[in-house]
Protein backbone atom coordinates (compact mmCIF):
# COMPACT_ATOMS: atom_id res chain seq x y z
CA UNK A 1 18.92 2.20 8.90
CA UNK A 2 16.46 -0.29 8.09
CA UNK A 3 17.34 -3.44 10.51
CA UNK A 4 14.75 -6.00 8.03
CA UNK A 5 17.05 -7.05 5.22
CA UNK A 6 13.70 -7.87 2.66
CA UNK A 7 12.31 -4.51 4.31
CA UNK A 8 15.41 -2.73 2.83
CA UNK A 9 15.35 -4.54 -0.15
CA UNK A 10 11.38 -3.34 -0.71
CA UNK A 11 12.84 0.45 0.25
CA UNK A 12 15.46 0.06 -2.83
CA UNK A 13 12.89 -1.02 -4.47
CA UNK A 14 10.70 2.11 -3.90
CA UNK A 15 13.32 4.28 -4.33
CA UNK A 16 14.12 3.01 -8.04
CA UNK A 17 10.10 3.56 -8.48
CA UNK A 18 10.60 7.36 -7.03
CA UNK A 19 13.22 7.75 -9.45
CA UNK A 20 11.42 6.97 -12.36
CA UNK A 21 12.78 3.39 -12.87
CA UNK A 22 9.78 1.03 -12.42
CA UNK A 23 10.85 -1.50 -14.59
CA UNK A 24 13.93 -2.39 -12.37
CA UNK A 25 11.63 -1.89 -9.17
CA UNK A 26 9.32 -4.60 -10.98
CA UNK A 27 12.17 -6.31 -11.39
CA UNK A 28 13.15 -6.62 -7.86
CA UNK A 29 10.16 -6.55 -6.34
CA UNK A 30 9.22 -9.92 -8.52
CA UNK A 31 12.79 -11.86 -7.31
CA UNK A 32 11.37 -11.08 -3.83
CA UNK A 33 8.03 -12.20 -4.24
CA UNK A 34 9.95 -15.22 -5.48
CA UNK A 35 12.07 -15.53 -2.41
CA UNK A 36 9.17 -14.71 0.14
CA UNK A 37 6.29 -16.03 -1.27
CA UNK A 38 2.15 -16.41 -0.72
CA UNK A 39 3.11 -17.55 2.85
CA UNK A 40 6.22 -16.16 3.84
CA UNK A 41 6.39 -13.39 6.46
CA UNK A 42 3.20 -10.90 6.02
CA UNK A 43 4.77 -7.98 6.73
CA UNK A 44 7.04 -8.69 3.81
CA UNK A 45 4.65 -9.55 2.05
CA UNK A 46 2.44 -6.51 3.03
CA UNK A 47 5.47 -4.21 2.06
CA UNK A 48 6.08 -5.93 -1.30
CA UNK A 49 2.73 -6.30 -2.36
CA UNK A 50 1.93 -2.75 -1.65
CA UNK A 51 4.43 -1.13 -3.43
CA UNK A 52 4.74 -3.90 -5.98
CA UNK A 53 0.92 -2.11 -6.93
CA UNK A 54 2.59 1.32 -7.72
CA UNK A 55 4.66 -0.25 -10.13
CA UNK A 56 2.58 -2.66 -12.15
CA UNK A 57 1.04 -0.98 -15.27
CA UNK A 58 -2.46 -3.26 -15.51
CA UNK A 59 -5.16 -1.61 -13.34
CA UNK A 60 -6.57 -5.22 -12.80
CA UNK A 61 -3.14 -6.30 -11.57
CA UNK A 62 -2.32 -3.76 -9.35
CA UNK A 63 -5.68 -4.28 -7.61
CA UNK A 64 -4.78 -8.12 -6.92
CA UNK A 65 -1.27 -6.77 -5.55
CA UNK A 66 -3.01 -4.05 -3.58
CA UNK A 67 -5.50 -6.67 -1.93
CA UNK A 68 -2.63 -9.25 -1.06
CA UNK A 69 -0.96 -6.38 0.84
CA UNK A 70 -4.35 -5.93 2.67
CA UNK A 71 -4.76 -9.69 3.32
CA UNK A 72 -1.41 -10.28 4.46
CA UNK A 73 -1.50 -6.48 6.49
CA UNK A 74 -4.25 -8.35 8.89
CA UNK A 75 -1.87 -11.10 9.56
CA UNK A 76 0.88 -8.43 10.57
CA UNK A 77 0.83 -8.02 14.65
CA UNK A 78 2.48 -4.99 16.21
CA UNK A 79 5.45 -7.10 18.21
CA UNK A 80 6.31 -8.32 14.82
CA UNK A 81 6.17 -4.36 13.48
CA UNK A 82 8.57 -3.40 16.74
CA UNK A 83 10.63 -6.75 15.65
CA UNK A 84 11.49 -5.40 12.35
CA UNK A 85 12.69 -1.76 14.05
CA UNK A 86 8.82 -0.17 12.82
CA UNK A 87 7.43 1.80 15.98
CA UNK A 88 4.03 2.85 14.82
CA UNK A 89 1.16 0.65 15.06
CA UNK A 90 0.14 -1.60 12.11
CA UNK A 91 -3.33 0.61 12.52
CA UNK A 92 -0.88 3.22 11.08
CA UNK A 93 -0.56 1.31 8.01
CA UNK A 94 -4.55 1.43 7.05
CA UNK A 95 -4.79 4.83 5.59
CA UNK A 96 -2.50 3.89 2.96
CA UNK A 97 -3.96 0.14 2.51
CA UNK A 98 -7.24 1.82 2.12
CA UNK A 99 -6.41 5.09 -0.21
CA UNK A 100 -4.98 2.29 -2.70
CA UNK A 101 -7.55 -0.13 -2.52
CA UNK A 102 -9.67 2.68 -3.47
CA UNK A 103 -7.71 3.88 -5.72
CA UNK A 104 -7.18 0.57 -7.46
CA UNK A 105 -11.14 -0.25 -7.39
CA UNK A 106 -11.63 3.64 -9.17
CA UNK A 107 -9.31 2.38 -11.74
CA UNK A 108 -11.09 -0.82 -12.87
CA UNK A 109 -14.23 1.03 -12.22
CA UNK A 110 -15.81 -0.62 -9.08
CA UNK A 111 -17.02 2.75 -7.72
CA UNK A 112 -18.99 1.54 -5.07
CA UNK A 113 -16.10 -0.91 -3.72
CA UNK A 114 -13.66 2.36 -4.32
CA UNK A 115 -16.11 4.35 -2.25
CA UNK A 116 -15.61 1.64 0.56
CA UNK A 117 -12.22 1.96 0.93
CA UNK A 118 -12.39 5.63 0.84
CA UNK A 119 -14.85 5.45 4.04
CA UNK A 120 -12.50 3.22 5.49
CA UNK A 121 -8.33 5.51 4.76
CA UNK A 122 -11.16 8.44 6.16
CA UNK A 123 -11.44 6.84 9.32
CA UNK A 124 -8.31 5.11 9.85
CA UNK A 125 -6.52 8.57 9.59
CA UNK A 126 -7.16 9.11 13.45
CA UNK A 127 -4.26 6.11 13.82
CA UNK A 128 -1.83 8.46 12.65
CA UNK A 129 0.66 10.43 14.35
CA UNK A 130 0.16 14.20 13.85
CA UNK A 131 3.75 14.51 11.20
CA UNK A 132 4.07 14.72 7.84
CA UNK A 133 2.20 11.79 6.93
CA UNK A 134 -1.24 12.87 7.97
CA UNK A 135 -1.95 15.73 5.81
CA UNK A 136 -0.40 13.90 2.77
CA UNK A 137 -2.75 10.71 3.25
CA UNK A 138 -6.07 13.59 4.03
CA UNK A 139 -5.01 15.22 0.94
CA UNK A 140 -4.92 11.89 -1.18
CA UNK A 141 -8.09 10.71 0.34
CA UNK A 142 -9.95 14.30 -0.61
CA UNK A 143 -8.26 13.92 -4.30
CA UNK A 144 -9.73 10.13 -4.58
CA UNK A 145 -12.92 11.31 -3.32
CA UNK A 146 -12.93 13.87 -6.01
CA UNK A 147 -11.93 11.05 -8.55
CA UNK A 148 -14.78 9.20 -7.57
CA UNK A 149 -17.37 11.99 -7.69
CA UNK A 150 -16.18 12.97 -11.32
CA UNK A 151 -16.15 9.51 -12.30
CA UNK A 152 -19.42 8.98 -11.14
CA UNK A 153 -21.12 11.45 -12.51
CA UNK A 154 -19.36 11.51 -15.76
């Protein structure tokens, strides 16, 4: 049970997006960005903005809501993580910051600012805890880095 009411509100959110409904996670997610704004809290803003770029169908768009997440993901202190129930480490949070900011850059075709990032999830994976979430965010970085090579020399 998620003790951050806007943290809950982002997981409904992401759970209409799993579901195939990102129109009504749009929806949300843009009433909270509303309510929290360019200076409210940054870990809601970090949660928003990050999943607010899965759901956004503009490549160039979803980069600018991918870097706010980043921006607003240095601002976020561990205390404020523990605060909000979250017991991992905001390091924890890089691998994913980074595999989308690569990801986004790939999209609008900044390969060497995509390759960057990649560099970057690649070495943050050591913050993770050895569960489920490791292998997923290794595989995703190995499929970018694929991306990128094909893209490159295509």
């Amino acid at each position: 049970m998620q003790s951050d009411p806007v943290l809950a509100q982002v997981g409904e959110g992401i759970a209409l997006h799993t579901s195939g409904d990102d129109e009504a996670a749009r929806e949300l997610f843009t009433r909270l960005w509303e309510e929290i704004g360019e200076n409210g809290d940054p870990l809601h803003r970090m949660a928003l903005a990050h999943s607010m770029a899965d759901v956004v169908t503009d490549p160039h768009e979803s980069l600018r809501w991918d870097l706010r997440a980043f921006e607003a993901a240095a601002q976020v202190t561990d205390e404020r993580l523990r605060a909000a129930g979250i017991t991992t480490s905001i390091e924890a949070f890089y691998p994913s910051l980074h595999l989308n900011l690569g990801e986004a850059y790939r999209r609008v075709g900044d390969f060497g600012r995509a390759a960057e990032h990649l560099e970057r999830g690649c070495a943050a994976l050591v913050h993770l805890d050895d569960d489920a979430s490791a292998p997923m965010f290794r595989d995703a970085l190995a499929r970018l880095s694929e991306r990128l090579r094909t893209a490159r020399a295509g």
